[in-house]
PDB file of N, CA and C in Angstrom:
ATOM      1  N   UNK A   1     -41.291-105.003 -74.482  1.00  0.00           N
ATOM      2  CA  UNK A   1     -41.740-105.824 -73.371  1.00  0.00           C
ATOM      3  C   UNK A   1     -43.177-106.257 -73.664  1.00  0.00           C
ATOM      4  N   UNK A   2     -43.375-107.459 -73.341  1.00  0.00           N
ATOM      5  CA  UNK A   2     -44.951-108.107 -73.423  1.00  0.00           C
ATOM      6  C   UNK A   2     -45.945-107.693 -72.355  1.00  0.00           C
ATOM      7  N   UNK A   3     -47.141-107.514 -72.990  1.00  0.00           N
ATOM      8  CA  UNK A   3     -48.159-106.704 -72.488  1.00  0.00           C
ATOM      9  C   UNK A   3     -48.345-107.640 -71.280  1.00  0.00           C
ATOM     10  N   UNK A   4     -47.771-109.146 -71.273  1.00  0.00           N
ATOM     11  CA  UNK A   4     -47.987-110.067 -70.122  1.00  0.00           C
ATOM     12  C   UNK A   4     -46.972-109.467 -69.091  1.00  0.00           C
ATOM     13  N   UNK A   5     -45.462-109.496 -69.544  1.00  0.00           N
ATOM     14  CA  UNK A   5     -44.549-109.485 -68.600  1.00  0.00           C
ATOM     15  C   UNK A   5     -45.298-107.859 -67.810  1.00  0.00           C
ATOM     16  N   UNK A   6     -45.599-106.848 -68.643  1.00  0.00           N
ATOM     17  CA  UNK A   6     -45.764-106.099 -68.084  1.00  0.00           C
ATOM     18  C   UNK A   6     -46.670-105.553 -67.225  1.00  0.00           C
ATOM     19  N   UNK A   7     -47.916-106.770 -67.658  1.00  0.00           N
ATOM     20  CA  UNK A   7     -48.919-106.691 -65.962  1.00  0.00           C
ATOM     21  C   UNK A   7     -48.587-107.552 -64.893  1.00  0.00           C
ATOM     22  N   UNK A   8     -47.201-108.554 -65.677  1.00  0.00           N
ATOM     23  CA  UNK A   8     -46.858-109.107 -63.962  1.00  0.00           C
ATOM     24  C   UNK A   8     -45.900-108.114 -63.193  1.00  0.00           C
ATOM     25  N   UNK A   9     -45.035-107.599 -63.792  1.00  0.00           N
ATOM     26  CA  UNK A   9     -44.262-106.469 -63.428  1.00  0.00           C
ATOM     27  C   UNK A   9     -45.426-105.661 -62.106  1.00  0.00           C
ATOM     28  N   UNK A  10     -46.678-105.152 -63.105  1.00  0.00           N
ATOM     29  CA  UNK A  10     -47.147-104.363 -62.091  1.00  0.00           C
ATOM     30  C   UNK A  10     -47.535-104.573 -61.307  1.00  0.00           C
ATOM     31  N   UNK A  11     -48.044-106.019 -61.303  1.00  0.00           N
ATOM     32  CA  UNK A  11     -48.260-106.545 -60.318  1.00  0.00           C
ATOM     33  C   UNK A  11     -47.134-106.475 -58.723  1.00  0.00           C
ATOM     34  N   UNK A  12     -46.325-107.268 -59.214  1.00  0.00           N
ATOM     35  CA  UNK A  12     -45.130-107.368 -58.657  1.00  0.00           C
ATOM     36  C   UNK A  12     -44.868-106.046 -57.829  1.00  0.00           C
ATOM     37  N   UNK A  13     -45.321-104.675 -58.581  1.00  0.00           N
ATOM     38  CA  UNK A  13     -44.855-103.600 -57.589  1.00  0.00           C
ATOM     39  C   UNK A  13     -46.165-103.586 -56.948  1.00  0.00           C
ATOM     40  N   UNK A  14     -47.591-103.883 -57.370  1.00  0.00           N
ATOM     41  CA  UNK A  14     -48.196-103.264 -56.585  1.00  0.00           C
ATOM     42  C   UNK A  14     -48.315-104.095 -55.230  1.00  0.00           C
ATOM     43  N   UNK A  15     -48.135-105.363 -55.183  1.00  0.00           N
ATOM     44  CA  UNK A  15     -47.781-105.921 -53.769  1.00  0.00           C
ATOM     45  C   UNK A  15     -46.498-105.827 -53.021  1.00  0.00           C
ATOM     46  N   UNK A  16     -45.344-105.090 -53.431  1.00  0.00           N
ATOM     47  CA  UNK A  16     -44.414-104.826 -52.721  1.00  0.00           C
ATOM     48  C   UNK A  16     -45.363-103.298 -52.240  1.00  0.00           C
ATOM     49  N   UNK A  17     -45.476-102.459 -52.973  1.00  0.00           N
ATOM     50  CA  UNK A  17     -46.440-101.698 -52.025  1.00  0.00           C
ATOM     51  C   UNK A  17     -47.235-101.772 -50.663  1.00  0.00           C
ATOM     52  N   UNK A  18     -48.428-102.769 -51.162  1.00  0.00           N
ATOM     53  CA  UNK A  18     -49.268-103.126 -50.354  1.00  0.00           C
ATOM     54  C   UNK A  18     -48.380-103.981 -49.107  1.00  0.00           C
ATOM     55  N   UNK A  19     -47.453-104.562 -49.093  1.00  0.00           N
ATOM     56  CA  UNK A  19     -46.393-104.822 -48.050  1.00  0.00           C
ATOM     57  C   UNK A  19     -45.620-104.023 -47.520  1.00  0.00           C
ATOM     58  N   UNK A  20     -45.280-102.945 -48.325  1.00  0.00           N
ATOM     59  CA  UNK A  20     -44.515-101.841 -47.338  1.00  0.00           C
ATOM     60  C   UNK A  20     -45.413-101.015 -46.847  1.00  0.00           C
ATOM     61  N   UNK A  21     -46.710-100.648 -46.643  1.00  0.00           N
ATOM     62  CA  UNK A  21     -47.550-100.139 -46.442  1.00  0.00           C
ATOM     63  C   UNK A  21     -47.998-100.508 -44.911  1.00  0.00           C
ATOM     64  N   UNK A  22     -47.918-102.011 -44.948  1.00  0.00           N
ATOM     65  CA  UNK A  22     -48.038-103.247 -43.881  1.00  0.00           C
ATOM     66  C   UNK A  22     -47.131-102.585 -42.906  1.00  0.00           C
ATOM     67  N   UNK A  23     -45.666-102.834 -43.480  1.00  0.00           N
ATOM     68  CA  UNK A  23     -44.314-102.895 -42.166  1.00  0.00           C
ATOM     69  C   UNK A  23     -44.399-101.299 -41.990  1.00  0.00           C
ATOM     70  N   UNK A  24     -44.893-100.311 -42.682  1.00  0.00           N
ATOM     71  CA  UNK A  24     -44.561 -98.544 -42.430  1.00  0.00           C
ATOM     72  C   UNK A  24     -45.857 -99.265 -41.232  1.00  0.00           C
ATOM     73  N   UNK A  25     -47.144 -99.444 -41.066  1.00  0.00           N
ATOM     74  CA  UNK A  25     -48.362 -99.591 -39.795  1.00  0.00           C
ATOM     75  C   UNK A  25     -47.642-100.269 -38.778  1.00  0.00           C
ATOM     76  N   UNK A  26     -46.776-101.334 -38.965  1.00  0.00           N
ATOM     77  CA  UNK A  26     -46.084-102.342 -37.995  1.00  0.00           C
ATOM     78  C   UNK A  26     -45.296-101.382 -36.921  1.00  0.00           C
ATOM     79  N   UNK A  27     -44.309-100.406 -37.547  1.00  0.00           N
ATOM     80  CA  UNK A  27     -43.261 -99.943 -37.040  1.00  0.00           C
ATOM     81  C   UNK A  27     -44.143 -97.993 -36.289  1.00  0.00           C
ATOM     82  N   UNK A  28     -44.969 -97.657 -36.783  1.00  0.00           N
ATOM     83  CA  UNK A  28     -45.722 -96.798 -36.181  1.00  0.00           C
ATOM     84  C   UNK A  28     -46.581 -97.486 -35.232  1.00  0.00           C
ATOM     85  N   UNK A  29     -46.581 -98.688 -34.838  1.00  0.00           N
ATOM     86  CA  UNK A  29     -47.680 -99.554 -34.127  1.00  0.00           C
ATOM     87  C   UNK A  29     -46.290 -99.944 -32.606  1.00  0.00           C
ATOM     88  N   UNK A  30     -45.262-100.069 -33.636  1.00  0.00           N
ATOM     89  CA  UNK A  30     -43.891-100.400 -32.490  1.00  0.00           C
ATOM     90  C   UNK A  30     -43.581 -99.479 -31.229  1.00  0.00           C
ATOM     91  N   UNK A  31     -43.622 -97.852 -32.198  1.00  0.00           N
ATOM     92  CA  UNK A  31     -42.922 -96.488 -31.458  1.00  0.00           C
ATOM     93  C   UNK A  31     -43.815 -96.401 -30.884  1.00  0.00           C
ATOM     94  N   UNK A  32     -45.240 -96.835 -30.734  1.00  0.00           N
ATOM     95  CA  UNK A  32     -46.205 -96.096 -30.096  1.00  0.00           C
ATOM     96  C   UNK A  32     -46.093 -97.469 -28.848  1.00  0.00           C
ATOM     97  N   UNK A  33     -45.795 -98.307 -29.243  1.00  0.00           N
ATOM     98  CA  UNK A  33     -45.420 -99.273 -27.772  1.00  0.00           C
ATOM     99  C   UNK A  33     -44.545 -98.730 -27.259  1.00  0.00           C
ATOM    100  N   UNK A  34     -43.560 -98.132 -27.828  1.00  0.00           N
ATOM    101  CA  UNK A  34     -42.242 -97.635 -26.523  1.00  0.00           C
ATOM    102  C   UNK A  34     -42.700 -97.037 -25.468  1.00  0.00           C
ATOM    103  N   UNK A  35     -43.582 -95.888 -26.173  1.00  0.00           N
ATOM    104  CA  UNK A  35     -44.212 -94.589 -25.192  1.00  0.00           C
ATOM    105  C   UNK A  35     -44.985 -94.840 -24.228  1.00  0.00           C
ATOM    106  N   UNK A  36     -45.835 -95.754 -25.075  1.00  0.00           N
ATOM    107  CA  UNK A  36     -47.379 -96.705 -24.067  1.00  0.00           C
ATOM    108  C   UNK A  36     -47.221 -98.396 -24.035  1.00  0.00           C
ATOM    109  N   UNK A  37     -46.472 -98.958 -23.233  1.00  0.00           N
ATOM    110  CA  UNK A  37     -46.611-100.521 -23.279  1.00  0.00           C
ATOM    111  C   UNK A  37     -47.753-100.721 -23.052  1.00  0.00           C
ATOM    112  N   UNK A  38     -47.774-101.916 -24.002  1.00  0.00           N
ATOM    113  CA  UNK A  38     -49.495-102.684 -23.494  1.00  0.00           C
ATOM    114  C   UNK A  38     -49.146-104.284 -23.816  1.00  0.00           C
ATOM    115  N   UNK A  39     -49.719-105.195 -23.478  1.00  0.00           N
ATOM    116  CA  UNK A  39     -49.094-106.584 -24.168  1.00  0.00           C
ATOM    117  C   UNK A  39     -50.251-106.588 -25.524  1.00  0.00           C
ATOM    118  N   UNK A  40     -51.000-106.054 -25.659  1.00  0.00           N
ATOM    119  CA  UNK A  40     -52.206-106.520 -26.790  1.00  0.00           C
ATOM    120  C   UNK A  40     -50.846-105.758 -27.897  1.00  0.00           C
ATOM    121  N   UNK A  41     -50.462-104.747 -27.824  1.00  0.00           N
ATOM    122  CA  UNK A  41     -49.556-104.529 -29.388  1.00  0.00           C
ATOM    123  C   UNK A  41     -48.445-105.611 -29.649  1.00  0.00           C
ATOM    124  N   UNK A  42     -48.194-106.221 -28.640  1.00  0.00           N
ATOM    125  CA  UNK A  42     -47.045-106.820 -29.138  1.00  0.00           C
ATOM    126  C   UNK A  42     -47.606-108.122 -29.488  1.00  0.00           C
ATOM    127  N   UNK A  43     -49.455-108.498 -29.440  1.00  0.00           N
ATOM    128  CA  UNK A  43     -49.915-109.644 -29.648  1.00  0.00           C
ATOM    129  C   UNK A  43     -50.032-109.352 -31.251  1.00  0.00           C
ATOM    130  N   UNK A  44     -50.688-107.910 -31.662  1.00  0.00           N
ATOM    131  CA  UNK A  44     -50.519-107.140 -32.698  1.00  0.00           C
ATOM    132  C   UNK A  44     -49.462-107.634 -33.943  1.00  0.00           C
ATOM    133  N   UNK A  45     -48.408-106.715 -33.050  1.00  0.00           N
ATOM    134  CA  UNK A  45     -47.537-107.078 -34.113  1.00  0.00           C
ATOM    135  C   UNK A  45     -46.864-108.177 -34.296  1.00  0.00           C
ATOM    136  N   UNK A  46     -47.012-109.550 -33.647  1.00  0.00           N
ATOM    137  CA  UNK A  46     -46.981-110.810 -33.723  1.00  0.00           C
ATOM    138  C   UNK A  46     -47.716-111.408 -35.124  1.00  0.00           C
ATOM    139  N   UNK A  47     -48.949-110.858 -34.656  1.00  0.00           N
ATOM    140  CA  UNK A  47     -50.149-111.492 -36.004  1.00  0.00           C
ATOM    141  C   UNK A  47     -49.494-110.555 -37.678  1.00  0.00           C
ATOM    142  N   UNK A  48     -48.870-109.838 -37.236  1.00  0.00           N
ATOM    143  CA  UNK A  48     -48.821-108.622 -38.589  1.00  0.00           C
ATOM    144  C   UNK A  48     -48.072-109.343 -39.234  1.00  0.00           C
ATOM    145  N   UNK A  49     -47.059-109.887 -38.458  1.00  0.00           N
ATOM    146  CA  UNK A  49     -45.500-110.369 -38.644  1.00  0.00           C
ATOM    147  C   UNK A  49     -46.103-111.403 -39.406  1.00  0.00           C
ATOM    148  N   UNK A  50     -46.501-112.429 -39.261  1.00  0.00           N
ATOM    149  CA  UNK A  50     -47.439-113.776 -39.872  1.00  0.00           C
ATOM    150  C   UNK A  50     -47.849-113.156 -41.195  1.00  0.00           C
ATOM    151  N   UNK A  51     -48.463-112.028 -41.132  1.00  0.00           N
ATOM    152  CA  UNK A  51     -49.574-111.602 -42.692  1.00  0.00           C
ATOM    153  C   UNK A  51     -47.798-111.366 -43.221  1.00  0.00           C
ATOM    154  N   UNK A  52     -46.851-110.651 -42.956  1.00  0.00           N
ATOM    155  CA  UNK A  52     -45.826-110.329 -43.795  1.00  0.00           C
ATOM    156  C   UNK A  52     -45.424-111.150 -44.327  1.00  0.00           C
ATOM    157  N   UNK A  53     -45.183-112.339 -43.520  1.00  0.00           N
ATOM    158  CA  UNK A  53     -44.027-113.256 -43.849  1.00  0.00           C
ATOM    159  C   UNK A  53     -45.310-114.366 -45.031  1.00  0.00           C
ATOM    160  N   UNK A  54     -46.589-114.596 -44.755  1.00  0.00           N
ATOM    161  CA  UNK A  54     -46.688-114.542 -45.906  1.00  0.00           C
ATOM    162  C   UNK A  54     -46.865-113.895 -47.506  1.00  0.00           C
ATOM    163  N   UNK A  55     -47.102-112.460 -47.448  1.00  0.00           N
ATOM    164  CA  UNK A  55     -46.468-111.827 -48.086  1.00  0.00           C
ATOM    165  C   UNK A  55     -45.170-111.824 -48.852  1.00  0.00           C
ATOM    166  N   UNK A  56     -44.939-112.252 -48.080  1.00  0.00           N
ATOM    167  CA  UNK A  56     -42.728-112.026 -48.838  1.00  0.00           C
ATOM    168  C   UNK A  56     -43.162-113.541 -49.447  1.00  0.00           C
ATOM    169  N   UNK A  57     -44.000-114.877 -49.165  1.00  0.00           N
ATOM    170  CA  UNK A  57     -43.484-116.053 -50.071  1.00  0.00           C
ATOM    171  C   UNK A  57     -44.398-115.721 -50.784  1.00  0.00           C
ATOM    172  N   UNK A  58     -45.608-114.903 -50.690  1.00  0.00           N
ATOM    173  CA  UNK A  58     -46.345-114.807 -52.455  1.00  0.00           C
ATOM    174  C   UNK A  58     -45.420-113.762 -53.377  1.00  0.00           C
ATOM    175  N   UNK A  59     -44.739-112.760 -53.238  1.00  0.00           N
ATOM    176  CA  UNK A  59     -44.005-112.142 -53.859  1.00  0.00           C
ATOM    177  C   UNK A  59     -42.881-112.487 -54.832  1.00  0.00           C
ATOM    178  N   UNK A  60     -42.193-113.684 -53.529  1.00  0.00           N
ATOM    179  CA  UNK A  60     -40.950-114.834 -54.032  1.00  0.00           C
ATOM    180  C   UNK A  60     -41.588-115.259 -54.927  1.00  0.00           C
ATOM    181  N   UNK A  61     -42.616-115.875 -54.831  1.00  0.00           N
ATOM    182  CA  UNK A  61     -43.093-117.031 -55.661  1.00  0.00           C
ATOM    183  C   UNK A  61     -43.815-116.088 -57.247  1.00  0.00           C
ATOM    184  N   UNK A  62     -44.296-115.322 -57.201  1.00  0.00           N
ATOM    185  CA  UNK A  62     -44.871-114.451 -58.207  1.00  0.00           C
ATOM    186  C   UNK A  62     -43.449-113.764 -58.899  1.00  0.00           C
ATOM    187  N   UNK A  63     -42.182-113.847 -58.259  1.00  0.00           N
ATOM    188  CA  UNK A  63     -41.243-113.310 -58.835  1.00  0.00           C
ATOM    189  C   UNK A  63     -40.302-114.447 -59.487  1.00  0.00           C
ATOM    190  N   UNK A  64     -40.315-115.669 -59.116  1.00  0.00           N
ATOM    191  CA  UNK A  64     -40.010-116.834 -59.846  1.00  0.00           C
ATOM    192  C   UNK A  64     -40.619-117.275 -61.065  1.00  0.00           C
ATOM    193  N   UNK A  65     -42.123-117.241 -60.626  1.00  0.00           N
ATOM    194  CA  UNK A  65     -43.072-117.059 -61.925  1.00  0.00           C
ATOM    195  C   UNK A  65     -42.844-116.336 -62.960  1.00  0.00           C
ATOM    196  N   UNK A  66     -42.396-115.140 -62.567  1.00  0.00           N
ATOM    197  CA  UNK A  66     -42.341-114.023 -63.678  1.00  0.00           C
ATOM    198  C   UNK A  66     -40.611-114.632 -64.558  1.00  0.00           C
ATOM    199  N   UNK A  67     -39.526-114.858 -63.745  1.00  0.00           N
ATOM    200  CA  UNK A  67     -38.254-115.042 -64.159  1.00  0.00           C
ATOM    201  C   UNK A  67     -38.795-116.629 -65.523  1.00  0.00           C
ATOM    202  N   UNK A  68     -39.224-117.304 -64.888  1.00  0.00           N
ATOM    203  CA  UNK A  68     -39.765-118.676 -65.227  1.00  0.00           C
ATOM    204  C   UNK A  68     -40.104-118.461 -67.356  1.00  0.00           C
ATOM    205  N   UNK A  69     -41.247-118.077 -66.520  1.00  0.00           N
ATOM    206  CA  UNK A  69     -42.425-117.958 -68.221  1.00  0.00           C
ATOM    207  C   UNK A  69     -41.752-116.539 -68.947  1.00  0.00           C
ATOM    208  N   UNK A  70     -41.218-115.623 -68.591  1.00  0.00           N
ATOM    209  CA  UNK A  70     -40.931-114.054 -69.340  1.00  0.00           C
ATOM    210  C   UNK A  70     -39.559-114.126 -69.895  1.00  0.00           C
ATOM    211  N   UNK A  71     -38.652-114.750 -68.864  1.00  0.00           N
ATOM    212  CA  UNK A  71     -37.301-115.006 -68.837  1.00  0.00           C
ATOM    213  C   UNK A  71     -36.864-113.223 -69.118  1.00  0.00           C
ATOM    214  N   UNK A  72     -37.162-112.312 -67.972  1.00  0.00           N
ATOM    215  CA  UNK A  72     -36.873-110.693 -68.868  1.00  0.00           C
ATOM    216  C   UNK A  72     -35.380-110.522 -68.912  1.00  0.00           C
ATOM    217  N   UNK A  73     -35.028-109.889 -69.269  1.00  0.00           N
ATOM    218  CA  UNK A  73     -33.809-109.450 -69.715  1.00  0.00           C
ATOM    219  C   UNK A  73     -33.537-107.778 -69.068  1.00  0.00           C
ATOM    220  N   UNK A  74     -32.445-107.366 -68.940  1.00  0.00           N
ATOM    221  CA  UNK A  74     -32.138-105.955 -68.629  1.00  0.00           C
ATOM    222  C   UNK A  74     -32.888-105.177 -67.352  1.00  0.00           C
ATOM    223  N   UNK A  75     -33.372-104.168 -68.166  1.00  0.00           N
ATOM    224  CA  UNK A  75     -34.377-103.645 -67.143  1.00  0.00           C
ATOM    225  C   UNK A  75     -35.485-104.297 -66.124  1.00  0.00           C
ATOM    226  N   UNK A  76     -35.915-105.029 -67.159  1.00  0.00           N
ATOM    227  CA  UNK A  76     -36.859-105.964 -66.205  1.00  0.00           C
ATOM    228  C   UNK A  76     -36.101-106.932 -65.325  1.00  0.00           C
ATOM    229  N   UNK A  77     -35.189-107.178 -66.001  1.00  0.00           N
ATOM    230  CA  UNK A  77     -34.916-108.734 -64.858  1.00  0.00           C
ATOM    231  C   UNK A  77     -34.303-108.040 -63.574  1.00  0.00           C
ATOM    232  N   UNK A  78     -33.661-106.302 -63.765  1.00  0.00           N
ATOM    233  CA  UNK A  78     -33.348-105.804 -62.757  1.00  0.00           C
ATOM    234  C   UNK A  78     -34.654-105.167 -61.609  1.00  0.00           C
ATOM    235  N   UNK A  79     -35.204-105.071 -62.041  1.00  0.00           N
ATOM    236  CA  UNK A  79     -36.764-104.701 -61.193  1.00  0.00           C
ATOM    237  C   UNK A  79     -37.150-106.073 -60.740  1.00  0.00           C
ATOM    238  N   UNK A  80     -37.595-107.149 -61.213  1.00  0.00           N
ATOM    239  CA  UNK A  80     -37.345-108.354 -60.397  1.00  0.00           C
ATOM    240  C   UNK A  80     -37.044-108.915 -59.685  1.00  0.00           C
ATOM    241  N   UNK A  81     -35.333-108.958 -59.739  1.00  0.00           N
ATOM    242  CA  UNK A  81     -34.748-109.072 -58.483  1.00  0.00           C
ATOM    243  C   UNK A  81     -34.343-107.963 -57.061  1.00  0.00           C
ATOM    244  N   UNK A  82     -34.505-106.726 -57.595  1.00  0.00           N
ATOM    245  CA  UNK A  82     -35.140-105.611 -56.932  1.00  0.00           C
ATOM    246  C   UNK A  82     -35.934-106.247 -55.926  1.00  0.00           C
ATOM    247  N   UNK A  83     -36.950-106.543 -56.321  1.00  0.00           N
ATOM    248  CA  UNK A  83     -38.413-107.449 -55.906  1.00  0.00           C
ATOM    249  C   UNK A  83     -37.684-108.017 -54.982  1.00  0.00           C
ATOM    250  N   UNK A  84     -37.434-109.074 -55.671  1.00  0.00           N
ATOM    251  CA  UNK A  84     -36.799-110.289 -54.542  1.00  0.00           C
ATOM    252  C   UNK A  84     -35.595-109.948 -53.112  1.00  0.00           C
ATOM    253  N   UNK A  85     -34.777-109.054 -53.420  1.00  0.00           N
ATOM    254  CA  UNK A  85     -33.858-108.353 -52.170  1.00  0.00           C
ATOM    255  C   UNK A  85     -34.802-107.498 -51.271  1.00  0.00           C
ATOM    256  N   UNK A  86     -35.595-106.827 -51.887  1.00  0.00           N
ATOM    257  CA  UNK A  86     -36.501-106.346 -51.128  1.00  0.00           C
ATOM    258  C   UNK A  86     -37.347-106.834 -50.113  1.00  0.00           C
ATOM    259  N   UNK A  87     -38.055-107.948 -50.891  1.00  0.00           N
ATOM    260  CA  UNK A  87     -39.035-108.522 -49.628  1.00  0.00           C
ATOM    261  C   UNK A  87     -37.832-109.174 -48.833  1.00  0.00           C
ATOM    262  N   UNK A  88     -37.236-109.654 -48.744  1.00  0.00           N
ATOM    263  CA  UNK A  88     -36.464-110.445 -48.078  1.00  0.00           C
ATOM    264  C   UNK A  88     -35.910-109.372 -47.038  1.00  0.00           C
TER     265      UNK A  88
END
């Protein structure tokens, strides 16, 4: 594997990270509305929802990129689309 494909790779995981990191705060931000309604969390997780959803099209798009220029094969192209079912 190319020392390229393989810092987009890491890339690739380290913002599916930094996005599941996002929706794990979203959904501890949710349960704690059940217990305590307030309208400011649900203004909250309105705005979060926005940072995600752009999230998921830089991911798409960084994972097209990668299919595009690397064209990986096997392992990689399965971590890729990994990627891609995931954010979605």
């Amino acid at each position: 594997m190319s020392t390229h494909l393989q810092r987009d790779i890491s890339t690739l995981h380290n913002d599916l990270l930094s996005m599941y990191a996002i929706v794990e705060g979203m959904i501890q931000i949710a349960v704690d509305g059940l217990t305590n309604p307030r309208a400011d969390i649900a203004e909250t997780l309105r705005q979060r929802d926005n940072e995600i959803d752009a999230w998921d099209v830089r991911i798409e798009d960084e994972c097209l990129k990668v299919l595009a220029l690397h064209q990986p094969v096997a392992n990689e192209l399965r971590r890729v689309t990994s990627v891609l079912k995931i954010t979605g």
